[in-house]
N, C-alpha and C. Protein backbone atom coordinates (compact mmCIF):
# COMPACT_ATOMS: atom_id res chain seq x y z
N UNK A 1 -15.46 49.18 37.07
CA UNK A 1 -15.81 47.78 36.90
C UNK A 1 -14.77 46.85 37.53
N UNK A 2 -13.99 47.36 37.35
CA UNK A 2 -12.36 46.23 38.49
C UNK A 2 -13.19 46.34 39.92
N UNK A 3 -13.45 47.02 40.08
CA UNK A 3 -13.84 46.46 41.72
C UNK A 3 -15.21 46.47 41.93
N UNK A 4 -15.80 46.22 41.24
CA UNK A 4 -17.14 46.08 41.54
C UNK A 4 -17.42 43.88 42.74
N UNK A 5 -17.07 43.67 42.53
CA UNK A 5 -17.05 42.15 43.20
C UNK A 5 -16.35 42.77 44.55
N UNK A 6 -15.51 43.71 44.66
CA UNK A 6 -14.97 44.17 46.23
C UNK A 6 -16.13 44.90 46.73
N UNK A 7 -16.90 45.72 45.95
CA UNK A 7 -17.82 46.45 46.25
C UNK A 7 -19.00 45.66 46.96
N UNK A 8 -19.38 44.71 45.66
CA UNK A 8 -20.51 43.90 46.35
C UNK A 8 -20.55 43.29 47.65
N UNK A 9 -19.44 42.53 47.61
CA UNK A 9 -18.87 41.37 48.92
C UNK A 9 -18.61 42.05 49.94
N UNK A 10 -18.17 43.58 49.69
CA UNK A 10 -17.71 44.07 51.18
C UNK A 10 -19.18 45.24 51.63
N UNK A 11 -19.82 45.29 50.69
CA UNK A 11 -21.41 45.83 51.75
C UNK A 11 -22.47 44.25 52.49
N UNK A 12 -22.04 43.08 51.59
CA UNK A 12 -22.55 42.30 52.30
C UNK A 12 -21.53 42.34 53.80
N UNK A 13 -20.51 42.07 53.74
CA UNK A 13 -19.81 41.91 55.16
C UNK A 13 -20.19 42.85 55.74
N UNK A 14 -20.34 44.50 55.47
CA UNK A 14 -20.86 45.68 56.16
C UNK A 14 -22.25 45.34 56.86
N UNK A 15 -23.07 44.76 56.11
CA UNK A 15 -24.01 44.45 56.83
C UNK A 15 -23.94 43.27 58.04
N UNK A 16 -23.38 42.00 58.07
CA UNK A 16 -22.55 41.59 59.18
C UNK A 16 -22.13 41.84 60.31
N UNK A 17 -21.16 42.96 59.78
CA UNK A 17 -20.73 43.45 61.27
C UNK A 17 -21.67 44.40 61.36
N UNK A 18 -22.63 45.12 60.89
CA UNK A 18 -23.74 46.08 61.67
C UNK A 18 -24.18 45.11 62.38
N UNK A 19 -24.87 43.76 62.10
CA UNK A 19 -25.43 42.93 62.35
C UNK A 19 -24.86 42.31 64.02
N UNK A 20 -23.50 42.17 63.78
CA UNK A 20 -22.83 41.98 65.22
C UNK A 20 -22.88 42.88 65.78
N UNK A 21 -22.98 44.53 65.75
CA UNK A 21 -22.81 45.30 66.41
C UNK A 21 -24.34 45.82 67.20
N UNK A 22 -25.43 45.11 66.70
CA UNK A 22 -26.38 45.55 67.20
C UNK A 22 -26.53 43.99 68.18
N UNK A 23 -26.34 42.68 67.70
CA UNK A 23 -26.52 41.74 68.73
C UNK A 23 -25.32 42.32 69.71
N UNK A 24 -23.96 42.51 69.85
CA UNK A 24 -23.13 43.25 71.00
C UNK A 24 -23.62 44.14 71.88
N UNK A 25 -25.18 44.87 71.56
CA UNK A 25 -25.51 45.79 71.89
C UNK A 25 -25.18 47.40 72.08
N UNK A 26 -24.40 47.71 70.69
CA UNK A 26 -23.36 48.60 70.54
C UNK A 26 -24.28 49.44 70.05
N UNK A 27 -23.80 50.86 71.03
CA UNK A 27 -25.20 51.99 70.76
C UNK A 27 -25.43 52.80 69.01
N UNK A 28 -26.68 52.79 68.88
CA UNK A 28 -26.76 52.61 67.36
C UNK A 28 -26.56 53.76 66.88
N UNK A 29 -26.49 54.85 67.49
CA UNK A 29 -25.95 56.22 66.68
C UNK A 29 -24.78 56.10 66.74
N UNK A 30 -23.76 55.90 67.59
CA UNK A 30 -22.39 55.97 67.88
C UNK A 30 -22.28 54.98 66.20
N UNK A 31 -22.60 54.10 65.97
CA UNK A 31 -22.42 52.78 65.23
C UNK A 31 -22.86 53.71 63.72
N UNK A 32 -24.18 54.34 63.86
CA UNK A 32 -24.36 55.23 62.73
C UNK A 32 -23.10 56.30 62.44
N UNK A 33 -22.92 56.85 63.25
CA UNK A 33 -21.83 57.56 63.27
C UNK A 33 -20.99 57.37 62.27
N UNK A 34 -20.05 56.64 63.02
CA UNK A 34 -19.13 55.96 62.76
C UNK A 34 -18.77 54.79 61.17
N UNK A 35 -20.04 54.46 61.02
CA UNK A 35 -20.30 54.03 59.78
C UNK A 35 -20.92 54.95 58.48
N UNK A 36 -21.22 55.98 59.00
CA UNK A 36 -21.20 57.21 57.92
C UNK A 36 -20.21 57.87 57.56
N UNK A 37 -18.71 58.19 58.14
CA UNK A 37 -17.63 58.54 58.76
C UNK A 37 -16.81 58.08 57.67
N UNK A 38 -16.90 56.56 57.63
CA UNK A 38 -16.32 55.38 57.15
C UNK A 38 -16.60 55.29 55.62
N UNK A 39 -17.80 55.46 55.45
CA UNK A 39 -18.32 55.72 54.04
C UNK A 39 -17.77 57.28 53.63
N UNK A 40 -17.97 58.09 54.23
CA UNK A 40 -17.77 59.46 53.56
C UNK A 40 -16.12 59.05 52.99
N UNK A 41 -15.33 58.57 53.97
CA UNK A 41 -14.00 58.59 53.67
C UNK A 41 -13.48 57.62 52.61
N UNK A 42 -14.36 56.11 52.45
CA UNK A 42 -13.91 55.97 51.04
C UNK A 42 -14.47 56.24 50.24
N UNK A 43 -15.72 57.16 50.10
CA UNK A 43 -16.30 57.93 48.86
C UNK A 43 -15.25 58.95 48.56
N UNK A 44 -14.24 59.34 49.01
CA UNK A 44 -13.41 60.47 49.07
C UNK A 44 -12.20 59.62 48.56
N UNK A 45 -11.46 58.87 48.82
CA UNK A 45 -10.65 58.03 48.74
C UNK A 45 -11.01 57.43 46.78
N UNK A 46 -11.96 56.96 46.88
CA UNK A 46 -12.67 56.48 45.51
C UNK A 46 -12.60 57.48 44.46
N UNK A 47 -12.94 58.28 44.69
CA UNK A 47 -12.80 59.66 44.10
C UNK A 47 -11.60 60.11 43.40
N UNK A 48 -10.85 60.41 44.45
CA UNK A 48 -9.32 60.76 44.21
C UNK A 48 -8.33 60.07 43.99
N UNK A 49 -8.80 58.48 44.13
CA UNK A 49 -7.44 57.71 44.15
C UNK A 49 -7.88 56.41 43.12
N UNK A 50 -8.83 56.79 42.81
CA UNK A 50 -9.25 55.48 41.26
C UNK A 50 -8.22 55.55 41.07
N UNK A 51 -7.74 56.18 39.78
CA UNK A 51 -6.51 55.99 39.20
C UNK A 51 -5.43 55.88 39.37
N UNK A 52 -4.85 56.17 40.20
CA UNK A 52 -3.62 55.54 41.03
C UNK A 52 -4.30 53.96 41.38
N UNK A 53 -5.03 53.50 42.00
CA UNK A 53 -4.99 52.44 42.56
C UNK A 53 -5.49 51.09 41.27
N UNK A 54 -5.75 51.98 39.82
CA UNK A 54 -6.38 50.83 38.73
C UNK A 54 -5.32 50.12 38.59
N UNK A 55 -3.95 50.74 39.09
CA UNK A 55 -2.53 49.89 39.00
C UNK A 55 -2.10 48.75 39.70
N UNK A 56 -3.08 48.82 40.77
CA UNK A 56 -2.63 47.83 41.38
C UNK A 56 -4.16 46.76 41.74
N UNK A 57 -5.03 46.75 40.69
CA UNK A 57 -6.51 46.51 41.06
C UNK A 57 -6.42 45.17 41.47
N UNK A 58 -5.39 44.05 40.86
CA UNK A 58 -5.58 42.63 41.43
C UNK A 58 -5.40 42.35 42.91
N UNK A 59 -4.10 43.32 42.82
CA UNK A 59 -3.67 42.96 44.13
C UNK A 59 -5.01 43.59 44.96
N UNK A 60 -5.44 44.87 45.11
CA UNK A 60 -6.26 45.18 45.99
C UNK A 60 -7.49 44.59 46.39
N UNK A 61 -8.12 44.00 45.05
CA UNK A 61 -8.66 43.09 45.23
C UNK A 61 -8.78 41.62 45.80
N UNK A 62 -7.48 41.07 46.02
CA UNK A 62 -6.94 39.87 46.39
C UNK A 62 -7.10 40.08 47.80
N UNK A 63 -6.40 41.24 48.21
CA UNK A 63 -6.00 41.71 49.54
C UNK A 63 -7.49 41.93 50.16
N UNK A 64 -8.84 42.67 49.59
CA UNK A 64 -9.97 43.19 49.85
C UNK A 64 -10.45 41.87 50.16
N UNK A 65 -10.69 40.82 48.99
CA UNK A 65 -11.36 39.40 49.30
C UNK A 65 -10.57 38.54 50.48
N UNK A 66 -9.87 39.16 50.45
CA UNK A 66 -9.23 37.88 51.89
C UNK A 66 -9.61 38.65 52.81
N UNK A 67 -9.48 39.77 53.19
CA UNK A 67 -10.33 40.71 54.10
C UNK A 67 -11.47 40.30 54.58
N UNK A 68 -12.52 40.40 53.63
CA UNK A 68 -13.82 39.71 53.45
C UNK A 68 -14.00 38.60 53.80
N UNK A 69 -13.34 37.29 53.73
CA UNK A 69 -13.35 36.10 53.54
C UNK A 69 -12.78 35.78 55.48
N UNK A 70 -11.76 36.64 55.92
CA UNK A 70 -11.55 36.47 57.33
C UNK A 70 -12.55 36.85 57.91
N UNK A 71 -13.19 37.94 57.93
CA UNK A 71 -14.06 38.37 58.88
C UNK A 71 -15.40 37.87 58.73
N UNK A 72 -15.94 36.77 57.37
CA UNK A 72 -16.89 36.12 57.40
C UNK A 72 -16.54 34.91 57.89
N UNK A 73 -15.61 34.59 58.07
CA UNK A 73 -15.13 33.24 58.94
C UNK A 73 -15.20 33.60 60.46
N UNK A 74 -14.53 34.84 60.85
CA UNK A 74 -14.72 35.44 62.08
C UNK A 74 -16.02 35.40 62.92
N UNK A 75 -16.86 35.89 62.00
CA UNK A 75 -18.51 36.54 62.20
C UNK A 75 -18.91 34.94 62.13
N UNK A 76 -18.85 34.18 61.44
CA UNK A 76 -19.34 32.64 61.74
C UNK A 76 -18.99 31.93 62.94
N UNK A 77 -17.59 31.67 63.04
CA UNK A 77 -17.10 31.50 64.22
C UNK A 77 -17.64 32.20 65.86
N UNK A 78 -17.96 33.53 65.83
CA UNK A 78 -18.22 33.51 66.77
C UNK A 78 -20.16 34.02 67.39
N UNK A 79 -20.50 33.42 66.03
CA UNK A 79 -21.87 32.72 66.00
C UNK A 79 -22.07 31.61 66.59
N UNK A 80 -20.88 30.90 66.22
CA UNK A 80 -21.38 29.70 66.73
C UNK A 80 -21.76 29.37 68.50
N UNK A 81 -20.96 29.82 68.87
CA UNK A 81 -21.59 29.59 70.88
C UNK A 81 -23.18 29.60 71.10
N UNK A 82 -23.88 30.63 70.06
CA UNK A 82 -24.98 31.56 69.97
C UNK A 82 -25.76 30.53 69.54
N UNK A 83 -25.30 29.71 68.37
CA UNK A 83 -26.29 28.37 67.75
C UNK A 83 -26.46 27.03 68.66
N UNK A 84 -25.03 27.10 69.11
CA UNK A 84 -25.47 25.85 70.40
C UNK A 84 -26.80 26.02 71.23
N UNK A 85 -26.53 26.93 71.67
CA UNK A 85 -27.65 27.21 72.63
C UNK A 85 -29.19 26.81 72.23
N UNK A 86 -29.29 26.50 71.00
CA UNK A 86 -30.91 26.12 70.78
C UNK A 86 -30.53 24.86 70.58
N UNK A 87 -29.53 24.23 70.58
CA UNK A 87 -29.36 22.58 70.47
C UNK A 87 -29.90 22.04 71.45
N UNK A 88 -30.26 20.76 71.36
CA UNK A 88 -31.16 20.14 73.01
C UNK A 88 -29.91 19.60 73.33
């Protein structure tokens, strides 16, 4: 339950950058790949390192949401060129 709000917020950003990675035109198995890869390893990580890390849950969390919070500023930011373009 401590990280469930990192959990939520960071599959929305996951979906994001899939989202950039298919407008980039970034090939979608490589991208599957690679994002299965990514999951296996913090299902493994989650696993083994709950408890060690319930010690430090604010901070990781602090650290996770600013994570989140850059790269949705990022992913906005470089939307924007993309939105001009339907401006008259």
């Amino acid at each position: 339950m401590h990280f469930l709000p990192l959990i939520v917020f960071g599959n929305i950003e996951n979906l994001i950058l899939a989202a950039q990675g298919v407008a980039a035109h970034v090939d979608p198995l490589g991208l599957a790949i690679l994002s299965f890869i990514a999951v296996l390893l913090w299902f493994l990580i989650g696993t083994f390192a709950t408890k060690i890390a319930m010690k430090y849950a604010r901070a990781i969390n602090f650290i996770g949401g600013l994570a989140i919070f850059i790269l949705g500023v990022q992913a906005m930011a470089g939307a924007i060129p993309g939105m001009m373009a339907f401006l008259p």
